[in-house]
C-alpha atoms as a PDB file:
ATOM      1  CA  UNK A   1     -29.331 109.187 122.574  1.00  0.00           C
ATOM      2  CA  UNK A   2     -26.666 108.658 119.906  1.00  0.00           C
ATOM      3  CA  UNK A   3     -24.625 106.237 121.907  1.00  0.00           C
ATOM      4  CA  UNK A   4     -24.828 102.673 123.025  1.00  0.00           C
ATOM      5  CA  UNK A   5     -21.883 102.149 125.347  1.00  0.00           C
ATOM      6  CA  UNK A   6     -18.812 104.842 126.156  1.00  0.00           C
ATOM      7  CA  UNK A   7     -15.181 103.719 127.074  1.00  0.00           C
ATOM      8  CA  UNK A   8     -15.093 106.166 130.558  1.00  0.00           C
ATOM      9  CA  UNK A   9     -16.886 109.668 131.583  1.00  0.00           C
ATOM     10  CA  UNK A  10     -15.068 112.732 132.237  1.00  0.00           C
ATOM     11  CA  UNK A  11     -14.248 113.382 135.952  1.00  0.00           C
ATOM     12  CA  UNK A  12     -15.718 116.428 136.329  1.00  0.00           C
ATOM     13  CA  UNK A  13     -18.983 115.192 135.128  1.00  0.00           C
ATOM     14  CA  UNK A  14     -19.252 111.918 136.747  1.00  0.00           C
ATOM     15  CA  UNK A  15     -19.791 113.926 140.695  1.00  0.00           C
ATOM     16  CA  UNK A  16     -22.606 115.644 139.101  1.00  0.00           C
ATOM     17  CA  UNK A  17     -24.138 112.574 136.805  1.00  0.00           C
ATOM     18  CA  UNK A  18     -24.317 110.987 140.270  1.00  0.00           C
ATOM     19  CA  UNK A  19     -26.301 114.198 141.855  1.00  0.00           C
ATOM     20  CA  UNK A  20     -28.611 114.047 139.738  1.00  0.00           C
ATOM     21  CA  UNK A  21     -29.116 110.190 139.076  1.00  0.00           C
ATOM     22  CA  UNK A  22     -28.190 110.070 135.123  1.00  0.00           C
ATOM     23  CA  UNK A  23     -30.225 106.762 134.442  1.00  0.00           C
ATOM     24  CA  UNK A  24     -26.988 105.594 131.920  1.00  0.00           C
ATOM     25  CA  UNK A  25     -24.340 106.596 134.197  1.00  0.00           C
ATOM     26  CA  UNK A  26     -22.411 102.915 135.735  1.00  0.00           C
ATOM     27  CA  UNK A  27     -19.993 102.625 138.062  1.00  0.00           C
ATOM     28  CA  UNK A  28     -18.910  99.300 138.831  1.00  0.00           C
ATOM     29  CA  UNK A  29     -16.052  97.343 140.884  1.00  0.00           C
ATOM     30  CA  UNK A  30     -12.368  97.030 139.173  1.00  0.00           C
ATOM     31  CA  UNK A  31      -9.633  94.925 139.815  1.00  0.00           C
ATOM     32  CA  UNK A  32      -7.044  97.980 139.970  1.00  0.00           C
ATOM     33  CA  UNK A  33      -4.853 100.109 142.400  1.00  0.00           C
ATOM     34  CA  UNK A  34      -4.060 103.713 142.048  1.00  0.00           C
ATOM     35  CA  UNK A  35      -0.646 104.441 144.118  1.00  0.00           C
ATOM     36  CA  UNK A  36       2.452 106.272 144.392  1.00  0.00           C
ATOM     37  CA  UNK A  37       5.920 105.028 143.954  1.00  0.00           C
ATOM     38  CA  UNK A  38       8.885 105.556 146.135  1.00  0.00           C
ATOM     39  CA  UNK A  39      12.261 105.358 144.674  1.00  0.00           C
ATOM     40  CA  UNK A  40      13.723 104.083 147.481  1.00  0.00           C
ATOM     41  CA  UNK A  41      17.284 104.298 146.521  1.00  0.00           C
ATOM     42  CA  UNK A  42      17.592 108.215 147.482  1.00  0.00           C
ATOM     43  CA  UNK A  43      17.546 109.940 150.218  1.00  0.00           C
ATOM     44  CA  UNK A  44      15.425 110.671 152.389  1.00  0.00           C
ATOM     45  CA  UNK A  45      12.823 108.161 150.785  1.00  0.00           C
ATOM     46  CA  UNK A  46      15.161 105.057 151.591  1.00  0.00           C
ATOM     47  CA  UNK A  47      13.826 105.850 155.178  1.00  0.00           C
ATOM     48  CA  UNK A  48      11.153 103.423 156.029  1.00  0.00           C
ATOM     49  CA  UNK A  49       9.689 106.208 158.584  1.00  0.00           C
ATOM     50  CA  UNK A  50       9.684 108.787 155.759  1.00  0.00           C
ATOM     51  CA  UNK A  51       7.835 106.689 153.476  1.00  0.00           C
ATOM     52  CA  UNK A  52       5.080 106.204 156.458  1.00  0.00           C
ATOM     53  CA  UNK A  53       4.748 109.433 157.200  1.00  0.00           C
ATOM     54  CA  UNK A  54       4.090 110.670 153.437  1.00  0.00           C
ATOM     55  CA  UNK A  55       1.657 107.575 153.789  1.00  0.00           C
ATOM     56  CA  UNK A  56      -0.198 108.500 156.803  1.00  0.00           C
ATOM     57  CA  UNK A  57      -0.633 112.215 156.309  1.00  0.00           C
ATOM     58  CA  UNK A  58      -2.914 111.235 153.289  1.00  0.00           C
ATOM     59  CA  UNK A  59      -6.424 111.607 153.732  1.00  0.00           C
ATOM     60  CA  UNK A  60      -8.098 109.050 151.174  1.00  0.00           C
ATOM     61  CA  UNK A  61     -11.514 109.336 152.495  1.00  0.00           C
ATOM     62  CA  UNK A  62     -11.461 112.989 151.571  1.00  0.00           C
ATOM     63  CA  UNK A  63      -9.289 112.598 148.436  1.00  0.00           C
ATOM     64  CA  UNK A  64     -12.225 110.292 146.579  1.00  0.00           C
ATOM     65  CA  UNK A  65     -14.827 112.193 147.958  1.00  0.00           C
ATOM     66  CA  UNK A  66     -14.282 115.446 147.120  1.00  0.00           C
ATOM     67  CA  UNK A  67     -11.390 115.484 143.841  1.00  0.00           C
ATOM     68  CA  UNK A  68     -11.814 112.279 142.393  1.00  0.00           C
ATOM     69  CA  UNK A  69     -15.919 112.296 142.909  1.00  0.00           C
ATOM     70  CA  UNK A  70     -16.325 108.754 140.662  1.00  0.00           C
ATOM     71  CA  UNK A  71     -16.711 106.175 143.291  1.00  0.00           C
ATOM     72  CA  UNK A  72     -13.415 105.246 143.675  1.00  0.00           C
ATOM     73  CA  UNK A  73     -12.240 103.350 146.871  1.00  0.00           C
ATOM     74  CA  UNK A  74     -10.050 104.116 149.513  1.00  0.00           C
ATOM     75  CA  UNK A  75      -6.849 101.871 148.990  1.00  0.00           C
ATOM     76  CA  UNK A  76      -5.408  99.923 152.381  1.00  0.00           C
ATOM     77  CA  UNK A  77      -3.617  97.452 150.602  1.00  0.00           C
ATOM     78  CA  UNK A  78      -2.237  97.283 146.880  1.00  0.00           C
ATOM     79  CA  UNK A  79      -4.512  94.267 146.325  1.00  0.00           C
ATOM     80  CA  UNK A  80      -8.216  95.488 145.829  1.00  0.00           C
ATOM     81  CA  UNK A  81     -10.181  93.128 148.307  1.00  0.00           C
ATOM     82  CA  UNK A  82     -12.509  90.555 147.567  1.00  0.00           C
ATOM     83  CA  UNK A  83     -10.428  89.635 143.907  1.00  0.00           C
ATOM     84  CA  UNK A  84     -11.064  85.700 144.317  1.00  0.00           C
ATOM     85  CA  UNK A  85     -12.235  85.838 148.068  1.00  0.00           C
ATOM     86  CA  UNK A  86      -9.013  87.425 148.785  1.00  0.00           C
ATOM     87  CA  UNK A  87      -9.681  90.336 151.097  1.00  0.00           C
ATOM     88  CA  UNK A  88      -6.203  91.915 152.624  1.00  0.00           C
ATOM     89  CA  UNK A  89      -6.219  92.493 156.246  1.00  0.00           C
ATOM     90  CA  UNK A  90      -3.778  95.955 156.265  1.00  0.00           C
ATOM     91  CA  UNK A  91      -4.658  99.577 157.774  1.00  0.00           C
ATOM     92  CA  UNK A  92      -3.106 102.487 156.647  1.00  0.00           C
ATOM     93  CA  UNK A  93      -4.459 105.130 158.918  1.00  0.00           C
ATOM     94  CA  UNK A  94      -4.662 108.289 158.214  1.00  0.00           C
ATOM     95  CA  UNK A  95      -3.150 110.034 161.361  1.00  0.00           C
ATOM     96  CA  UNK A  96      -0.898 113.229 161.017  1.00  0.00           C
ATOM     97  CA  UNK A  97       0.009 113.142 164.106  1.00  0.00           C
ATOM     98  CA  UNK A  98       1.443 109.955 163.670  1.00  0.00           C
ATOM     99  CA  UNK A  99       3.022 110.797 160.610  1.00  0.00           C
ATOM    100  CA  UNK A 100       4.604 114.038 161.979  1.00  0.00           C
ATOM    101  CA  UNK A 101       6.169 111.718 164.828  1.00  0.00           C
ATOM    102  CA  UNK A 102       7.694 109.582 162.368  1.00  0.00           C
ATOM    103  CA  UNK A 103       9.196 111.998 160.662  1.00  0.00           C
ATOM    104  CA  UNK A 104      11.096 113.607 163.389  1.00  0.00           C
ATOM    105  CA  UNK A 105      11.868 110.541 164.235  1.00  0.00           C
ATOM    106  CA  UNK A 106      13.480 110.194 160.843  1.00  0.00           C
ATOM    107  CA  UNK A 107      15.111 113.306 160.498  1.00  0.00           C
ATOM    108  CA  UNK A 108      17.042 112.566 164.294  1.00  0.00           C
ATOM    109  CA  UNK A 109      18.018 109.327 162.208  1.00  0.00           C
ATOM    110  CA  UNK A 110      19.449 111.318 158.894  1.00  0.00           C
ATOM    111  CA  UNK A 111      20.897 113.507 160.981  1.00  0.00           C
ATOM    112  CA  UNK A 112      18.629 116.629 159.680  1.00  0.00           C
ATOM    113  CA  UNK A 113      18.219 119.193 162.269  1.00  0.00           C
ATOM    114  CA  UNK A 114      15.066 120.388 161.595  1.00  0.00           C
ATOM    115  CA  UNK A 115      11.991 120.067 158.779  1.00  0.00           C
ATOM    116  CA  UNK A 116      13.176 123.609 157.274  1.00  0.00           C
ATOM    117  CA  UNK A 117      16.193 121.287 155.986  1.00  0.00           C
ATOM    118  CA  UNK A 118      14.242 118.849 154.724  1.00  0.00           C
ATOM    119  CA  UNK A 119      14.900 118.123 151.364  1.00  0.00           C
ATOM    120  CA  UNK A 120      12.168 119.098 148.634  1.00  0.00           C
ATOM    121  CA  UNK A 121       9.953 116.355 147.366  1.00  0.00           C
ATOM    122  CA  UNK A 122       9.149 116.238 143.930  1.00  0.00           C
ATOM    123  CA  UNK A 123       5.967 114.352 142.413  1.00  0.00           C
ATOM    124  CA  UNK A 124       6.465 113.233 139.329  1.00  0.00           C
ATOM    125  CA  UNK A 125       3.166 112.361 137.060  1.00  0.00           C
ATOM    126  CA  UNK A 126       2.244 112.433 133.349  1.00  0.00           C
ATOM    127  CA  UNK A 127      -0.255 114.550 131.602  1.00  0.00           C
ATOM    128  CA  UNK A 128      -3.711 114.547 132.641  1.00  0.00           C
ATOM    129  CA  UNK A 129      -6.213 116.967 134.458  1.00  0.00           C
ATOM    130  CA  UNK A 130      -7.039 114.161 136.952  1.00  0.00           C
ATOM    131  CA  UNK A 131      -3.463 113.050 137.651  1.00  0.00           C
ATOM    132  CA  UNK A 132      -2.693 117.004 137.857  1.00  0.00           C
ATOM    133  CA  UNK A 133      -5.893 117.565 140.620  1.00  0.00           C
ATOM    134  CA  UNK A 134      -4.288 114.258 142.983  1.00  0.00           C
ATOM    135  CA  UNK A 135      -1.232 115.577 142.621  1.00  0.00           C
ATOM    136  CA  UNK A 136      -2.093 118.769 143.617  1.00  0.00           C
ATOM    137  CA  UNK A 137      -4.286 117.574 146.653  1.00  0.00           C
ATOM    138  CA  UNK A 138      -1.158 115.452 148.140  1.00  0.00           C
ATOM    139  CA  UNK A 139       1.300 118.318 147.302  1.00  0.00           C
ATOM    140  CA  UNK A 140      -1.190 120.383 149.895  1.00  0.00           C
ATOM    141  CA  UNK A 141      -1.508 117.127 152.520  1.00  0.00           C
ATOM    142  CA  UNK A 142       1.902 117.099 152.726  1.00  0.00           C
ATOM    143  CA  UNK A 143       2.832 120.655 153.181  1.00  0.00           C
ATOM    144  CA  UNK A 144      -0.275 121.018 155.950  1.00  0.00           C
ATOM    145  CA  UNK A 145      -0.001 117.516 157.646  1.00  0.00           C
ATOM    146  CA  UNK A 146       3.951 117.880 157.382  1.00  0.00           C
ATOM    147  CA  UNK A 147       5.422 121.349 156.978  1.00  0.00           C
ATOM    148  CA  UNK A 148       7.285 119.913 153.746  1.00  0.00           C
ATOM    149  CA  UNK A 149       7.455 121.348 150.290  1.00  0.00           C
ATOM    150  CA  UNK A 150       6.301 119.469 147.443  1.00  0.00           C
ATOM    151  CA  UNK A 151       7.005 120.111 143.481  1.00  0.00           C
ATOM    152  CA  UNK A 152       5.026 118.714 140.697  1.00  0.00           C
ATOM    153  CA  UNK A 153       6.550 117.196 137.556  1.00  0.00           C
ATOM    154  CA  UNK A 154       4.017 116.722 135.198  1.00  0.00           C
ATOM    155  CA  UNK A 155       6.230 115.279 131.716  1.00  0.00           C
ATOM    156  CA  UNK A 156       4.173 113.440 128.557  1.00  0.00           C
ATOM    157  CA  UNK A 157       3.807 109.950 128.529  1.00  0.00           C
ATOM    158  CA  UNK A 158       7.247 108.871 126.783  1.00  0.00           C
ATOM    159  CA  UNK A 159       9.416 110.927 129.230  1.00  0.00           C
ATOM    160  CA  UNK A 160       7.512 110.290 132.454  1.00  0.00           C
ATOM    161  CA  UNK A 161       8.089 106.386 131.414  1.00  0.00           C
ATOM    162  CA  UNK A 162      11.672 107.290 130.619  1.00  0.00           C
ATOM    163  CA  UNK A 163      12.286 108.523 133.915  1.00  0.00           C
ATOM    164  CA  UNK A 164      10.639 105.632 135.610  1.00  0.00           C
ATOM    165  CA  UNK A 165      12.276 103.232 134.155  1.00  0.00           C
ATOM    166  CA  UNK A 166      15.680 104.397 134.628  1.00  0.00           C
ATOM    167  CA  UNK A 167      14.694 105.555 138.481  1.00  0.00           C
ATOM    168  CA  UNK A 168      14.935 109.008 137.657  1.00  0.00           C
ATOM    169  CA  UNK A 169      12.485 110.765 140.057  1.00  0.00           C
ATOM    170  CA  UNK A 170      11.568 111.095 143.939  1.00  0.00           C
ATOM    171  CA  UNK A 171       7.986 110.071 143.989  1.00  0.00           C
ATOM    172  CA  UNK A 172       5.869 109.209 140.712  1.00  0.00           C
ATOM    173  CA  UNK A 173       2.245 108.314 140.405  1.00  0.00           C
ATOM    174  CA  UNK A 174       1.475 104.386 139.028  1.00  0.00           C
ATOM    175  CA  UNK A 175      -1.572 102.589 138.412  1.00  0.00           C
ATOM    176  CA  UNK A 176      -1.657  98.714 138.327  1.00  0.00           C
ATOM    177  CA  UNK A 177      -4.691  96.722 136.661  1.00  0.00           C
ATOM    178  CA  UNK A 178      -5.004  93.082 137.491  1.00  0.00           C
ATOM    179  CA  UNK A 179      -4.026  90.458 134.787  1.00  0.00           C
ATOM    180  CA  UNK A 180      -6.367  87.743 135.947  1.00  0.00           C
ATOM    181  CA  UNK A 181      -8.750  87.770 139.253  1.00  0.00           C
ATOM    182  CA  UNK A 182      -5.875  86.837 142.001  1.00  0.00           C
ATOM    183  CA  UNK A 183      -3.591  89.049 144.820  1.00  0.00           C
ATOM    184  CA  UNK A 184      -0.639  87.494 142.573  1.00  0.00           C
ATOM    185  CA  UNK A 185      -1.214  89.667 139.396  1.00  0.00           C
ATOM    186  CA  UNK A 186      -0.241  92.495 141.715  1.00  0.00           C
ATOM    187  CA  UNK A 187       2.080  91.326 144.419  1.00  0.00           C
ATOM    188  CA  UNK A 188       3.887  89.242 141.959  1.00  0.00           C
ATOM    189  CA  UNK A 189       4.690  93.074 140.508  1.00  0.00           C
ATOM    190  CA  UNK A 190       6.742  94.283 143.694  1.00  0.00           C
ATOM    191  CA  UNK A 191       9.376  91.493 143.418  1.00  0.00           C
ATOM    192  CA  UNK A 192      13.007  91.777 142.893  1.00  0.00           C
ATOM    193  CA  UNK A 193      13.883  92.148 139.121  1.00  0.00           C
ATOM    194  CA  UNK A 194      10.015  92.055 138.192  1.00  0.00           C
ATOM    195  CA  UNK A 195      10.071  95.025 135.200  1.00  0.00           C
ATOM    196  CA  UNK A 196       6.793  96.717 136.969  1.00  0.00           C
ATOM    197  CA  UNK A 197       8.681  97.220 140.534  1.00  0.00           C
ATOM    198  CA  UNK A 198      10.945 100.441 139.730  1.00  0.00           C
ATOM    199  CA  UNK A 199      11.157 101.570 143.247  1.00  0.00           C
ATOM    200  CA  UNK A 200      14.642  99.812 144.060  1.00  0.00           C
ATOM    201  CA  UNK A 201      12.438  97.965 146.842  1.00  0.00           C
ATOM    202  CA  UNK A 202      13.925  94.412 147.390  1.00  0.00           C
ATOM    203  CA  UNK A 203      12.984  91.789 150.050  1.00  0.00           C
ATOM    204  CA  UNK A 204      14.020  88.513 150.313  1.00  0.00           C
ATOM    205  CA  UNK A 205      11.436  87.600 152.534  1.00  0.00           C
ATOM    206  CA  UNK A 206       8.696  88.759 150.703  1.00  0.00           C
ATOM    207  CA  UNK A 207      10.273  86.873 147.315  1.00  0.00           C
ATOM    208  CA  UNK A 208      10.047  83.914 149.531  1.00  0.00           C
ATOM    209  CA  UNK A 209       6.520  84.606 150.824  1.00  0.00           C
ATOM    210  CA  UNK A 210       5.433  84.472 147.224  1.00  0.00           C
ATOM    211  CA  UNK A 211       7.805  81.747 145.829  1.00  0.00           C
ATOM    212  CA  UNK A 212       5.378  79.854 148.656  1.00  0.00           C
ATOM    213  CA  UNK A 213       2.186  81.054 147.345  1.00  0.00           C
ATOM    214  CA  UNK A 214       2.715  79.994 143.903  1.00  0.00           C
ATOM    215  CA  UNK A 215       4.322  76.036 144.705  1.00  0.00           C
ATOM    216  CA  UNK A 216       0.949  75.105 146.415  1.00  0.00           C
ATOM    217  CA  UNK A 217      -2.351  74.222 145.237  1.00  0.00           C
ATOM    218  CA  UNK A 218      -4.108  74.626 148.638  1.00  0.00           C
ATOM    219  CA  UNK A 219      -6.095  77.834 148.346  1.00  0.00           C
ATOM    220  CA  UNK A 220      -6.353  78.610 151.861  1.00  0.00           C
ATOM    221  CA  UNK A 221      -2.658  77.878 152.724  1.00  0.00           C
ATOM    222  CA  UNK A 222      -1.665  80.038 149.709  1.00  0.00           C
ATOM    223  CA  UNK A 223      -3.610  82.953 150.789  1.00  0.00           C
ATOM    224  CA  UNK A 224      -2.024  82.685 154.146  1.00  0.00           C
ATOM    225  CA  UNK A 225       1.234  83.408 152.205  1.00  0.00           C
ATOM    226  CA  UNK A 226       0.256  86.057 150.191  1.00  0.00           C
ATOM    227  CA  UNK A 227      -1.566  87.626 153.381  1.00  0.00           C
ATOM    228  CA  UNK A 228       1.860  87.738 154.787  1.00  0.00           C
ATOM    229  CA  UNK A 229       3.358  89.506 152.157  1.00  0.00           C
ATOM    230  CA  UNK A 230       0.927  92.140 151.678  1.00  0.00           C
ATOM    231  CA  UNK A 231       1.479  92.666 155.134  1.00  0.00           C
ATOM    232  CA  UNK A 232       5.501  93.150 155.106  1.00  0.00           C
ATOM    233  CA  UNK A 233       4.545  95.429 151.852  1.00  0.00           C
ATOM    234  CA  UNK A 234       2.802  97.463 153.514  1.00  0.00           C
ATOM    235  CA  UNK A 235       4.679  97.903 156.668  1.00  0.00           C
ATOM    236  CA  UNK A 236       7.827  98.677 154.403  1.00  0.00           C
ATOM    237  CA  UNK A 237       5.787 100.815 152.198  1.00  0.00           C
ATOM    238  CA  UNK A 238       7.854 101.137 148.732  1.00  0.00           C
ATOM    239  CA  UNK A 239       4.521 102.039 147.435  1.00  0.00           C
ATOM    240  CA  UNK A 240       1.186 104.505 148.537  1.00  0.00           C
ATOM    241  CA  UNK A 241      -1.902 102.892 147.761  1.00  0.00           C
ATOM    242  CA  UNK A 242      -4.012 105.656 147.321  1.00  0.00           C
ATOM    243  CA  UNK A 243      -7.660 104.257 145.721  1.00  0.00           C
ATOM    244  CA  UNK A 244      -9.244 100.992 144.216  1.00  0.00           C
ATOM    245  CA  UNK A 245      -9.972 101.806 140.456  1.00  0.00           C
ATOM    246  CA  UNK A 246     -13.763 102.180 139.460  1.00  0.00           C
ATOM    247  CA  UNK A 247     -15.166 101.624 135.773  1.00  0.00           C
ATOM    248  CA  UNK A 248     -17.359 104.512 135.020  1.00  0.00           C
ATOM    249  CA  UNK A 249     -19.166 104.855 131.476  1.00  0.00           C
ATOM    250  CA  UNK A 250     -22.441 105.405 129.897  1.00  0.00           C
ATOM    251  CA  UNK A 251     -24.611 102.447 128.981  1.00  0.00           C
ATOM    252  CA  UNK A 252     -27.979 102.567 126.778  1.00  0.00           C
ATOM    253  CA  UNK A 253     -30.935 101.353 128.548  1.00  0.00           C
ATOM    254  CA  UNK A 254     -31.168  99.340 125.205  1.00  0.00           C
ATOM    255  CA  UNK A 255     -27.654  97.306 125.429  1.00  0.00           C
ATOM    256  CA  UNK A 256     -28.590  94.000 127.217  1.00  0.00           C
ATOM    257  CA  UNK A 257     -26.556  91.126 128.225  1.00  0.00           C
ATOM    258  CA  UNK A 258     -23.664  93.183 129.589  1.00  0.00           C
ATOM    259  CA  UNK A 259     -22.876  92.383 132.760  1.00  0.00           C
ATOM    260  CA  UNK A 260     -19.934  93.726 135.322  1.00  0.00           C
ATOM    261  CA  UNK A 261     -17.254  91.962 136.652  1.00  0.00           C
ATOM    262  CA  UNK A 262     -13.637  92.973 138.627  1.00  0.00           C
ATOM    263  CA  UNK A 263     -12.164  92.383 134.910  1.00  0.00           C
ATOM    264  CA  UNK A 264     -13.973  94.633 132.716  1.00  0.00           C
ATOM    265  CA  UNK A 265     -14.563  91.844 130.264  1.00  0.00           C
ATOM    266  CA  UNK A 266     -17.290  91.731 127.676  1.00  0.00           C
ATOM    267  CA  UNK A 267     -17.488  88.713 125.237  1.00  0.00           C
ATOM    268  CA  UNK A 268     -19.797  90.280 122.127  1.00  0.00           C
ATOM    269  CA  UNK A 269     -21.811  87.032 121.699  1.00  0.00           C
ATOM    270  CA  UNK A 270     -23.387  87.462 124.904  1.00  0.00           C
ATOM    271  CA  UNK A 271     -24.106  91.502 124.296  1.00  0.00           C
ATOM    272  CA  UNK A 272     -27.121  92.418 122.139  1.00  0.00           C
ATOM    273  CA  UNK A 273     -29.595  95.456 121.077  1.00  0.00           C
ATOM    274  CA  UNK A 274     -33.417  95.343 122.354  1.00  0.00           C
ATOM    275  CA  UNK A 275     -35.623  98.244 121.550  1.00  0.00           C
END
């Protein structure tokens, strides 16, 4: 009763608030992507079939439900549907099976004899309880769906960004929120020489794909474009889309004119008090 609006909700409260139907409690569509990076430039992660495999063996479905508890929505694509009438057309299943196949398949190609000499994975993320519990529930799909072991990094902000930035890790959790309501704010992201990439991922065809989008003015022709490069993302898979972002906060029964949108932007002339 001594608040009119909060800036989030703790995790571990927001599964409850929803249980038992906290009147303030919002949770409303976001125009972000919560994901894993690759570094692609080491081994065995420059493996297309490796990358798929730690993709596949990820069960989202269960990962929102039961750690993240907010909401949040399983990611198929890095570009949240329905920004702009945009809605990406991309599976990632979640198939073990699958995933274990491709990784045999990959270690025949490395020339690895078996999955005991697979090399140890290491997830790198900064500090936070949430980024800690994901981590920790991945670290245990992969070593069940997989047979591989997984290490967590978990550094403070400044280091974890240092060792992004100058490619210094295996796998490291990311989070991209869109710019403006369009698929380019993120695509436009996984680019060659675009500063938000840092997986060592470069496709020409993909820079071409979205050199197209952005020299034409006809909507439906550009969307074909960037279709087709969310596609060839996703079947190259520098990146794991794990969830769509939520916003989740408290709002007073007495705030009016506040209204949600993919953004998460609030103009204060149109937001007033009524008792």
């Amino acid at each position: 009763g001594q608040l009119h609006l909060t800036s989030t909700v703790p995790s571990q409260k927001c599964g409850v608030w929803r249980e038992e139907g906290n009147p303030n409690l919002r949770i409303d569509p976001y125009m972000g992507t919560y994901y894993y990076r690759a570094n692609v430039n080491v081994e065995p992660l420059n493996n297309v079939k490796v990358r798929k495999a730690l993709t596949y063996s990820i069960d989202r479905e269960k990962l929102t439900e039961k750690v993240t508890q907010c909401g949040q929505i399983p990611a198929y694509s890095f570009t949240p549907p329905g920004a702009a009438g945009y809605n990406p057309d991309t599976q990632i299943p979640y198939d073990p099976e699958l995933a274990r196949q491709l990784l045999s398949e990959a270690l025949e190609e490395e020339g690895i004899s078996g999955i005991e000499d697979f090399p140890v994975l290491q997830i790198l993320y900064n500090t936070s309880e949430d980024h800690r519990k994901i981590a920790l529930t991945i670290q245990q799909m992969w070593q069940q769906n997989l047979g591989i072991n997984v290490e967590l990094e978990n550094m403070d902000w400044k280091v974890y960004l240092s060792r992004q930035n100058s490619m210094d890790y295996q796998i490291s959790r990311a989070g991209w929120i869109g710019d403006y309501e369009d698929p380019n704010t993120f695509l436009d992201t996984l680019r060659p020489n675009r500063g938000n990439n840092k997986t060592g991922w470069e496709n020409e065809e993909y820079d071409q794909l979205l050199e197209l989008a952005n020299s034409t003015n006809e909507q439906s022709l550009r969307y074909d474009y960037l279709m087709q490069a969310e596609r060839l993302l996703i079947s190259e898979m520098p990146i794991i889309p794990i969830y769509t972002y939520v916003r989740q906060y408290q709002l007073s029964s007495d705030v009016k004119g506040w209204h949600p949108n993919l953004l998460d932007t609030h103009h204060p002339k149109y937001i007033y008090l009524e008792r």
